[in-house]
C-alpha atoms as a PDB file:
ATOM      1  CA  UNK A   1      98.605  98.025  85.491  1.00  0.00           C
ATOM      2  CA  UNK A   2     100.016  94.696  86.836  1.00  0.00           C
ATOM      3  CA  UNK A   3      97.975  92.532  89.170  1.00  0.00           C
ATOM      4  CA  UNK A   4      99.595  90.264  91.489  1.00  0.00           C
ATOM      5  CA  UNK A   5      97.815  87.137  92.482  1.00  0.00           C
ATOM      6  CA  UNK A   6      98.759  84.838  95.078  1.00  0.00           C
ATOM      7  CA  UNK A   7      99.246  81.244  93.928  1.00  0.00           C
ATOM      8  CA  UNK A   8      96.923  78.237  95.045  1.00  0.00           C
ATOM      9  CA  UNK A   9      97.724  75.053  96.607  1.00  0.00           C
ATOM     10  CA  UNK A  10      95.308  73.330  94.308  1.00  0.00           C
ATOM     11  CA  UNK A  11      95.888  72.581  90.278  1.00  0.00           C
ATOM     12  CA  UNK A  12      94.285  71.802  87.286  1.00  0.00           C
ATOM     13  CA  UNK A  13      95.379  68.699  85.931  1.00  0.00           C
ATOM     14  CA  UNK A  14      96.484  67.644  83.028  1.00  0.00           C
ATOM     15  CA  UNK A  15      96.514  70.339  80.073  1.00  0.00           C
ATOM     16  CA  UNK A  16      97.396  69.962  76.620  1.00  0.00           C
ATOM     17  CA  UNK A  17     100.596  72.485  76.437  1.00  0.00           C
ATOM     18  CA  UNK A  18     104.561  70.975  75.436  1.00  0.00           C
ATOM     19  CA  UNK A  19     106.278  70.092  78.562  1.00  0.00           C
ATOM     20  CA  UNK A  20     108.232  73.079  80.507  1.00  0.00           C
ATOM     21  CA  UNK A  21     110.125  74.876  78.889  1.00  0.00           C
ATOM     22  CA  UNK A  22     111.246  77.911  81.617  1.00  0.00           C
ATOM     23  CA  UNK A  23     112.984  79.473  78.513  1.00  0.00           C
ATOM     24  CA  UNK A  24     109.444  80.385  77.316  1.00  0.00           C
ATOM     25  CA  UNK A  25     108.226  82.029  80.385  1.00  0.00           C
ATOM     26  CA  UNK A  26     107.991  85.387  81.348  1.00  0.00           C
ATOM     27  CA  UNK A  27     111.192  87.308  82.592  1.00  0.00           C
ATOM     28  CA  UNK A  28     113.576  85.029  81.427  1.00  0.00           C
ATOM     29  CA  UNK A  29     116.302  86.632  84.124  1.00  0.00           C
ATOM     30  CA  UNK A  30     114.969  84.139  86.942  1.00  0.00           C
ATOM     31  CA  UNK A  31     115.684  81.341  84.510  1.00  0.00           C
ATOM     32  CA  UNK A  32     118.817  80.361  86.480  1.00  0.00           C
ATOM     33  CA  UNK A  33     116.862  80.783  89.781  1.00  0.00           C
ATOM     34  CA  UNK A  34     113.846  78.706  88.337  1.00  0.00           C
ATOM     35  CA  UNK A  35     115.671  75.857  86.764  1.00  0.00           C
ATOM     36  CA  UNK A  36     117.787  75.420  90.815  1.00  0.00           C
ATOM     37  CA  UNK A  37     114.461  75.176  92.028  1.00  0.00           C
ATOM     38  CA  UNK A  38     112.370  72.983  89.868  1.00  0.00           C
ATOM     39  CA  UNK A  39     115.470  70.027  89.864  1.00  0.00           C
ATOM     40  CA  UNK A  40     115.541  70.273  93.608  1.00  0.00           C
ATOM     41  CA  UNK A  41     111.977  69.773  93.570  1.00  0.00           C
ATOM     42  CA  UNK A  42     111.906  66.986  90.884  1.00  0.00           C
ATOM     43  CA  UNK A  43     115.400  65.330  93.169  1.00  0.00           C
ATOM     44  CA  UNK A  44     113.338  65.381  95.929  1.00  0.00           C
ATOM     45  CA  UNK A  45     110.420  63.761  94.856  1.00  0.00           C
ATOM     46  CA  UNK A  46     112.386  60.895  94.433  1.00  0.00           C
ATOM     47  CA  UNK A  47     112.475  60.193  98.127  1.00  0.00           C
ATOM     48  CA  UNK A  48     108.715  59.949  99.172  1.00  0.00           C
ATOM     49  CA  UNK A  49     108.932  60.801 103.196  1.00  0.00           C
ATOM     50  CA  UNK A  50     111.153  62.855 102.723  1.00  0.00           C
ATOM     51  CA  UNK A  51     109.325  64.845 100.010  1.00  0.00           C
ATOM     52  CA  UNK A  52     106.147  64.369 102.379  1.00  0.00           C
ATOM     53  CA  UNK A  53     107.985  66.597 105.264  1.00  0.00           C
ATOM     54  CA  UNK A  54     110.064  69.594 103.316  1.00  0.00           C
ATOM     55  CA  UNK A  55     106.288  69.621 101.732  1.00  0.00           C
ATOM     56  CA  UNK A  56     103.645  69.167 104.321  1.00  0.00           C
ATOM     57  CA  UNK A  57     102.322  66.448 102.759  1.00  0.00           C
ATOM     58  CA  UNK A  58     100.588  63.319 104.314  1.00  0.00           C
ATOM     59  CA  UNK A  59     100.612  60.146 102.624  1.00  0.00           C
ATOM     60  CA  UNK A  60      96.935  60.707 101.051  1.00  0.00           C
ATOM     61  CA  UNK A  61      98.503  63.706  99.235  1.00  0.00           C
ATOM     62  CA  UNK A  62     101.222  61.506  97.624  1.00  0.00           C
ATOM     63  CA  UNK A  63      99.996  62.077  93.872  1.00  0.00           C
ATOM     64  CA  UNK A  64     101.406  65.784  94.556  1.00  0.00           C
ATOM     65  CA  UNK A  65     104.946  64.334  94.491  1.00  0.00           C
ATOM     66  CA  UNK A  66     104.380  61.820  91.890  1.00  0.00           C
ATOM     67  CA  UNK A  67     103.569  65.710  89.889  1.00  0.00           C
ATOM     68  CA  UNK A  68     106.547  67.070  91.464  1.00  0.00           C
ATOM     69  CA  UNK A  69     108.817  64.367  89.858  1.00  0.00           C
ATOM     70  CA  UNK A  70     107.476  64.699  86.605  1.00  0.00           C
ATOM     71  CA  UNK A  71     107.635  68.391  86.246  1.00  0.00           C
ATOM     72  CA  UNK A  72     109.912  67.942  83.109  1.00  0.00           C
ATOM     73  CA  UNK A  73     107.599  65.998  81.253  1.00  0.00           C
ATOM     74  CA  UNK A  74     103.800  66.469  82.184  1.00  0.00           C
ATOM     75  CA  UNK A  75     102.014  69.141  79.997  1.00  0.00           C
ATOM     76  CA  UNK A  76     101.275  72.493  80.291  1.00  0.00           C
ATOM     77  CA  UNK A  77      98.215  75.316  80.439  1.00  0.00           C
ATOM     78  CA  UNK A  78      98.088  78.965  80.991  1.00  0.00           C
ATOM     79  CA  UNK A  79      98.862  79.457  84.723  1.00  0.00           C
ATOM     80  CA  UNK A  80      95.610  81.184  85.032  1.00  0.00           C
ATOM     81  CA  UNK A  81      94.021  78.005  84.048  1.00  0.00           C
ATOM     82  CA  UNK A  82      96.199  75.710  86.474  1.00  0.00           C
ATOM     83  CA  UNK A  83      95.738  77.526  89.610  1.00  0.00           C
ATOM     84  CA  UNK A  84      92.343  76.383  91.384  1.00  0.00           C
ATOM     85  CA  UNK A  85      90.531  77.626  94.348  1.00  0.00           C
ATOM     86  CA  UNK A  86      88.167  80.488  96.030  1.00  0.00           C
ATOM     87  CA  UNK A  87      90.068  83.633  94.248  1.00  0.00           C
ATOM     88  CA  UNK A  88      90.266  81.586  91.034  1.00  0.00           C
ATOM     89  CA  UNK A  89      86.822  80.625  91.170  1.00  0.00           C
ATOM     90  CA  UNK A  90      85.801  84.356  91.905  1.00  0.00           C
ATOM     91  CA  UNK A  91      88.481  85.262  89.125  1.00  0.00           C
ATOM     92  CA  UNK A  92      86.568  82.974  86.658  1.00  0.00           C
ATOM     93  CA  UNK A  93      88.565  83.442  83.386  1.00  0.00           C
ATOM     94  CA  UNK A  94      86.625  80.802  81.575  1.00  0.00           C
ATOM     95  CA  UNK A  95      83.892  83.257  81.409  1.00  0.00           C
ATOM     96  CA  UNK A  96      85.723  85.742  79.925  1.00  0.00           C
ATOM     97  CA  UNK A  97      85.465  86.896  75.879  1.00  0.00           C
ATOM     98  CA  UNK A  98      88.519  85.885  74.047  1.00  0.00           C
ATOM     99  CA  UNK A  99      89.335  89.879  74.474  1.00  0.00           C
ATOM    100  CA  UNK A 100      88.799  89.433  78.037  1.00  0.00           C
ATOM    101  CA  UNK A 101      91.058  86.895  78.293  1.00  0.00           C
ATOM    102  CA  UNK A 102      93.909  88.465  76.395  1.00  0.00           C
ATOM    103  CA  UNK A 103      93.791  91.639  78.696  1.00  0.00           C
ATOM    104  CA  UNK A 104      93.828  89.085  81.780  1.00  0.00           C
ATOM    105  CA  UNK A 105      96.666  87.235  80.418  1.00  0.00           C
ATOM    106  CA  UNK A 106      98.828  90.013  79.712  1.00  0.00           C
ATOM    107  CA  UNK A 107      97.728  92.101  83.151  1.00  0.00           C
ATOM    108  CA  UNK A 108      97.771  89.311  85.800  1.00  0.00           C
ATOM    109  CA  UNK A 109     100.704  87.502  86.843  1.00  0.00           C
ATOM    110  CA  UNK A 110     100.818  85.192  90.185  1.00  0.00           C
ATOM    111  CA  UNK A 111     103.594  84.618  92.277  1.00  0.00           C
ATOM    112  CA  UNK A 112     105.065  81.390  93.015  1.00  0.00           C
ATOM    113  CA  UNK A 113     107.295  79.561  95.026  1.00  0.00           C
ATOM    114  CA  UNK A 114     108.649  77.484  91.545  1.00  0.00           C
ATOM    115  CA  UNK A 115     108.627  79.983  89.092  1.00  0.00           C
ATOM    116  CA  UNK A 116     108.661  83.322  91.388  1.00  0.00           C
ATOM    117  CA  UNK A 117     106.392  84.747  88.771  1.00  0.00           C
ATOM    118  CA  UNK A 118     104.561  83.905  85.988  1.00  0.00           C
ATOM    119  CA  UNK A 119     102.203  85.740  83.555  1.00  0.00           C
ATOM    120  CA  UNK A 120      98.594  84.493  83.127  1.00  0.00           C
ATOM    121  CA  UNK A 121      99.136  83.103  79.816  1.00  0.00           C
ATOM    122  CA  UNK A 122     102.597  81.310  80.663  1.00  0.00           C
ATOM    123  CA  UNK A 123     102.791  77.403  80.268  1.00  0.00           C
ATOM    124  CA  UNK A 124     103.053  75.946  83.526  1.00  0.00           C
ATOM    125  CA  UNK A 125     102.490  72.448  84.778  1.00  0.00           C
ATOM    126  CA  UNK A 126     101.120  71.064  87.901  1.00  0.00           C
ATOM    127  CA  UNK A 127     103.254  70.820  90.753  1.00  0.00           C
ATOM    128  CA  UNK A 128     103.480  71.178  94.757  1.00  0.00           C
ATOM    129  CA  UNK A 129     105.786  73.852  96.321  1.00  0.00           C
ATOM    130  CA  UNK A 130     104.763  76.720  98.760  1.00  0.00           C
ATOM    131  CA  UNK A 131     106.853  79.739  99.617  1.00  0.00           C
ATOM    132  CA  UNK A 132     107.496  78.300 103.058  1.00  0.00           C
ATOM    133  CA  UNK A 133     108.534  74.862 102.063  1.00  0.00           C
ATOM    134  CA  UNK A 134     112.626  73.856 102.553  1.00  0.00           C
ATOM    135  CA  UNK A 135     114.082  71.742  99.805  1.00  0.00           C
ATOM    136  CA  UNK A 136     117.679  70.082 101.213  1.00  0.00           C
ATOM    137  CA  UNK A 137     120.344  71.660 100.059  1.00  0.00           C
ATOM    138  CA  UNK A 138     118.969  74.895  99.186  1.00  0.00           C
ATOM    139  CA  UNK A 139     118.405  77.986 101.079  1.00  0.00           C
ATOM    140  CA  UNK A 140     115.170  79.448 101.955  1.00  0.00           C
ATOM    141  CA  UNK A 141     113.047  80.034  98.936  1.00  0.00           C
ATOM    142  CA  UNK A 142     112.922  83.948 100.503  1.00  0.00           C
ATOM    143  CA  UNK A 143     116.656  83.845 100.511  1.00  0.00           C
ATOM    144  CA  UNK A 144     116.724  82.450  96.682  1.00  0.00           C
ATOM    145  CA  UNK A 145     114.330  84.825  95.102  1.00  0.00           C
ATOM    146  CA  UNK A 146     114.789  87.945  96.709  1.00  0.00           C
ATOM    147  CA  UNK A 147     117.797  89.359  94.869  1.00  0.00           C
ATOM    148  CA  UNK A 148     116.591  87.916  91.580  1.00  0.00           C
ATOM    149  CA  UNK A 149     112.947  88.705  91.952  1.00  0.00           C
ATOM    150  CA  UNK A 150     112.675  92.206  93.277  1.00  0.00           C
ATOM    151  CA  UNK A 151     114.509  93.563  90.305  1.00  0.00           C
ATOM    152  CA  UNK A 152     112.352  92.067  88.132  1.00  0.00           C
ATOM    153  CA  UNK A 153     109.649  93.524  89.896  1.00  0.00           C
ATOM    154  CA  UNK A 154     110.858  97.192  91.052  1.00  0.00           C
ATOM    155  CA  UNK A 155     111.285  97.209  86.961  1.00  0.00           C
ATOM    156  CA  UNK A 156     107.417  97.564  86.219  1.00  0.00           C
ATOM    157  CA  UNK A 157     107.032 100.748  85.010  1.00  0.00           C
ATOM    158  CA  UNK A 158     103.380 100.887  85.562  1.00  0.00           C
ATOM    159  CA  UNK A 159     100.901 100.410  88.249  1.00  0.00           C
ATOM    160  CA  UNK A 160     101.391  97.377  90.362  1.00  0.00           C
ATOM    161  CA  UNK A 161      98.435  95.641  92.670  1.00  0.00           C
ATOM    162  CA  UNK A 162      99.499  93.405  94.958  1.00  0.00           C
ATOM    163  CA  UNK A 163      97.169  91.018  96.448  1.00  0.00           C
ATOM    164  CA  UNK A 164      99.534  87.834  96.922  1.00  0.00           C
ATOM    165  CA  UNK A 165      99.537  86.829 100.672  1.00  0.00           C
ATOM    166  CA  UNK A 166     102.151  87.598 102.696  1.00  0.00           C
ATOM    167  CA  UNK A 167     104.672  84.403 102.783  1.00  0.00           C
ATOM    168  CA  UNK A 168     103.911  85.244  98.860  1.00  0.00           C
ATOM    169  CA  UNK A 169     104.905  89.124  99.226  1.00  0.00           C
ATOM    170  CA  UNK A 170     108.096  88.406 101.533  1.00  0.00           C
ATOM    171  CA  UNK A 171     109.525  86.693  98.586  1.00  0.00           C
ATOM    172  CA  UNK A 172     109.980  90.008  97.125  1.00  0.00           C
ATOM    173  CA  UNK A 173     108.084  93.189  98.144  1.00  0.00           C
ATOM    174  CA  UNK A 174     107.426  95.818  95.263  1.00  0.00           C
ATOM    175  CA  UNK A 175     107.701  99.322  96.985  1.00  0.00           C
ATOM    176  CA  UNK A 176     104.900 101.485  96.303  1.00  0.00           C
ATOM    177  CA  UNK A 177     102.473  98.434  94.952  1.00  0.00           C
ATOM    178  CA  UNK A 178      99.211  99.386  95.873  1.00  0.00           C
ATOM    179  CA  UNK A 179      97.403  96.556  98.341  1.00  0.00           C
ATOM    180  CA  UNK A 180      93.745  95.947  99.907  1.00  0.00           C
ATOM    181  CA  UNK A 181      92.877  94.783 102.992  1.00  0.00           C
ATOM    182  CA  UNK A 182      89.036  93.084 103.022  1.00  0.00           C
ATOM    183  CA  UNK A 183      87.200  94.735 106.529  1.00  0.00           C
ATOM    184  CA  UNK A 184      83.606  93.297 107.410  1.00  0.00           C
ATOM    185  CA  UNK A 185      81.647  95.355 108.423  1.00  0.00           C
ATOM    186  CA  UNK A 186      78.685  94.245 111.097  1.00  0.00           C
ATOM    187  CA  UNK A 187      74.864  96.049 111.119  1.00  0.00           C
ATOM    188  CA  UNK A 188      76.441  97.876 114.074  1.00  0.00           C
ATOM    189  CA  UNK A 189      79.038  99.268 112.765  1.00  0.00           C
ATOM    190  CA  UNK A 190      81.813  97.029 113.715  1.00  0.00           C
ATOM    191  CA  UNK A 191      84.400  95.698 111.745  1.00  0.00           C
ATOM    192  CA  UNK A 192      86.767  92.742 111.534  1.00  0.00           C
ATOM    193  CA  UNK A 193      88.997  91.304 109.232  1.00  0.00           C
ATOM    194  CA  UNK A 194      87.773  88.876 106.763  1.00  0.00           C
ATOM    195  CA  UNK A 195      89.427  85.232 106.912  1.00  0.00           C
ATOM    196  CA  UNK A 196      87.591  82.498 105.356  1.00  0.00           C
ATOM    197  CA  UNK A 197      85.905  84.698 102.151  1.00  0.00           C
ATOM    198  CA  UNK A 198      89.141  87.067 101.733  1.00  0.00           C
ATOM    199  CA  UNK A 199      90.126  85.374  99.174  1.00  0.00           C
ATOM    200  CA  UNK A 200      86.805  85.181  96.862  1.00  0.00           C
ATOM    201  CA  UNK A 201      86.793  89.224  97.534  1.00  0.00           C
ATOM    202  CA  UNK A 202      90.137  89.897  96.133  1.00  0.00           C
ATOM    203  CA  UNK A 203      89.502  87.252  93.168  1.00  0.00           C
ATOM    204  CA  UNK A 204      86.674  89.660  92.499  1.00  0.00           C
ATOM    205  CA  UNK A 205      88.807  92.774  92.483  1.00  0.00           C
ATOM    206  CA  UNK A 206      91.197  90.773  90.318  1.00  0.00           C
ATOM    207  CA  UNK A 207      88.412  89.842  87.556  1.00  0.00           C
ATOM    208  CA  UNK A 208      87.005  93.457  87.950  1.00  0.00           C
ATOM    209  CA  UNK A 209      91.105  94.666  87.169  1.00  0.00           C
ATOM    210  CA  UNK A 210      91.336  92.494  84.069  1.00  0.00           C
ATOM    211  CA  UNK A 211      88.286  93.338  82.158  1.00  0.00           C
ATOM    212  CA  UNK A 212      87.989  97.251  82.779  1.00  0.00           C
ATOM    213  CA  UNK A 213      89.728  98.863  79.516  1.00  0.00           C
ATOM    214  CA  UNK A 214      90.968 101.867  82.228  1.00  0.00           C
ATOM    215  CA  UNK A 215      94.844 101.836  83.138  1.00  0.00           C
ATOM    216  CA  UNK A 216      94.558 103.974  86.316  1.00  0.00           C
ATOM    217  CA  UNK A 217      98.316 105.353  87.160  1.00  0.00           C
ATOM    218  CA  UNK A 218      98.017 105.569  91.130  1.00  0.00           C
ATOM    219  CA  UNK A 219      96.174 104.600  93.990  1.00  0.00           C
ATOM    220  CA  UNK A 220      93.633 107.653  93.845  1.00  0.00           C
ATOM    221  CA  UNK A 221      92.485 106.498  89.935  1.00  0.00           C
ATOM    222  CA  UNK A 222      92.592 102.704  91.221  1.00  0.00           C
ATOM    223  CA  UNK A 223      89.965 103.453  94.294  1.00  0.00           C
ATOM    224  CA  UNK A 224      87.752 105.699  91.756  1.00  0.00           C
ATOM    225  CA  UNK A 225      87.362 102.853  89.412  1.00  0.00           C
ATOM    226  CA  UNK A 226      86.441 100.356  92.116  1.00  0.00           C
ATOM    227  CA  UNK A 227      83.923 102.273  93.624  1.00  0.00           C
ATOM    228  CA  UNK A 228      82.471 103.333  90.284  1.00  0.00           C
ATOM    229  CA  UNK A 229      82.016  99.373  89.969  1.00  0.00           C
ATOM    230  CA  UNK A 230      79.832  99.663  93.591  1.00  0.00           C
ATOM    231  CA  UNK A 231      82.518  98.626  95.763  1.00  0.00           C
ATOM    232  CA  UNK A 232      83.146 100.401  99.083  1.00  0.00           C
ATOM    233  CA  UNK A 233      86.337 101.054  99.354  1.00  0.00           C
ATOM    234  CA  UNK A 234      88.464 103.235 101.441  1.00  0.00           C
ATOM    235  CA  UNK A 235      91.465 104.646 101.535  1.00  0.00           C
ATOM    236  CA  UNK A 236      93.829 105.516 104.224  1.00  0.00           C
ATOM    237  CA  UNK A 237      96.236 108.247 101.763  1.00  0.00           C
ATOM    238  CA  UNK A 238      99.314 105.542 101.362  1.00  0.00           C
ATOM    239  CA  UNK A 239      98.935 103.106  98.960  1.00  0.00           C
ATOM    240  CA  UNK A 240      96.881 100.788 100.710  1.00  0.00           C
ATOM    241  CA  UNK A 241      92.938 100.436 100.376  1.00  0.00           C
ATOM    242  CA  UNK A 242      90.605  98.869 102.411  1.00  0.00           C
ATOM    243  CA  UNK A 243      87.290  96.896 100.700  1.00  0.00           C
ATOM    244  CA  UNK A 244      84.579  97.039 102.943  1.00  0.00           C
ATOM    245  CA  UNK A 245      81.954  94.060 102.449  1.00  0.00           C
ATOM    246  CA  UNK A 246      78.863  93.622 104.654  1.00  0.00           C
ATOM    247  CA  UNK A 247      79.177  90.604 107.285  1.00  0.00           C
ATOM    248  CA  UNK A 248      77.806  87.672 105.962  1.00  0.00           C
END
């Protein structure tokens, strides 16, 4: 089974990992793709309002292109350790055994706008770059990773969950990935869809993925072994399920 996480705005700092090297991350195919990218990124940095508006950055948020033009040179950690935010809070992988964290690793990957994907364990450092930001001189990030990242991806040959968001997903769909929606449900009876805590609910479903030892092969297996963890989840007979949590 391979979990797809959305990225987060937010990173760790710092770390104590070599400098990039994209050779050493996973599926080295979208080096060519990745290494376009990231000196675009680190060229652009070098001209501050301009940097500010292909980012969405105001000038309080400058330090995230002072990252951007070091990319080559600032360290590294485990992309599940750099990400921040509500679904890597929920996620919490520095609670998790040293086993724990090995299955996570190997099972969760998060898509990005940089690297278009990257394994938990892969060295990444801390930079700024969404998947609807517009470098000069480049095409749209969509336009740049879908023929190199949806081979990459239509090549999993086992179970894949995807809970990236959608500017995250239109970078490359997976056909037949398996997706959840997050209903609340009011004492009534009434539902709506969850905005604010979606996030914290799928980084929940994502830390329940990585520590159970069960590889369930389709959608029917992956709804069985949520609700045998007490979640209420339903399913509509595609491959999408719907988590139902009580209104808060």
């Amino acid at each position: 089974m391979l979990v797809l996480l959305p990225p987060s705005e937010t990173k760790a700092p710092g770390g104590d990992g070599a400098a990039l090297d994209l050779a050493a991350l996973s599926a080295p195919e979208l080096t060519p793709v990745r290494a376009e990218i990231a000196e675009a990124v680190v060229e652009l940095a070098g001209d501050v309002p301009a940097a500010r508006a292909a980012l969405g950055l105001s000038p309080k948020q400058d330090a995230e292109i002072e990252r951007n033009a070091t990319l080559w040179t600032s360290p590294t950690r485990p992309a599940l350790e750099r990400y921040t935010g509500v679904l890597y809070d929920a996620l919490d992988v520095a609670s998790m055994t040293r086993a724990q964290r090995a299955r996570a690793g190997r099972r969760l990957a998060v898509g990005s706008a940089l690297f278009g994907l990257v394994r938990g364990d892969d060295p990444i450092p801390a930079y700024r770059l969404s998947a609807g930001s517009a470098l000069p001189g480049l095409p749209t990030l969509r336009a740049l990773w879908r023929p190199a990242l949806t081979p990459v991806l239509a090549a999993v040959d086992e179970l894949v969950v995807d809970l990236r968001s959608g500017s995250y997903t239109a970078l490359a769909p997976v056909g037949g990935a398996v997706t959840v929606d997050v209903l609340s449900e009011r004492p009534d009876g009434t539902r709506s869809v969850v905005s604010h805590f979606n996030k914290a609910h799928k980084g929940r479903v994502a830390r329940l993925l990585a520590l159970s030892a069960a590889e369930p092969g389709d959608v029917v297996r992956l709804r069985s072994l949520l609700r045998r963890a007490g979640l209420h989840v339903e399913h509509d007979g595609g491959t999408r399920l719907t988590l139902v949590v009580p209104a808060p």
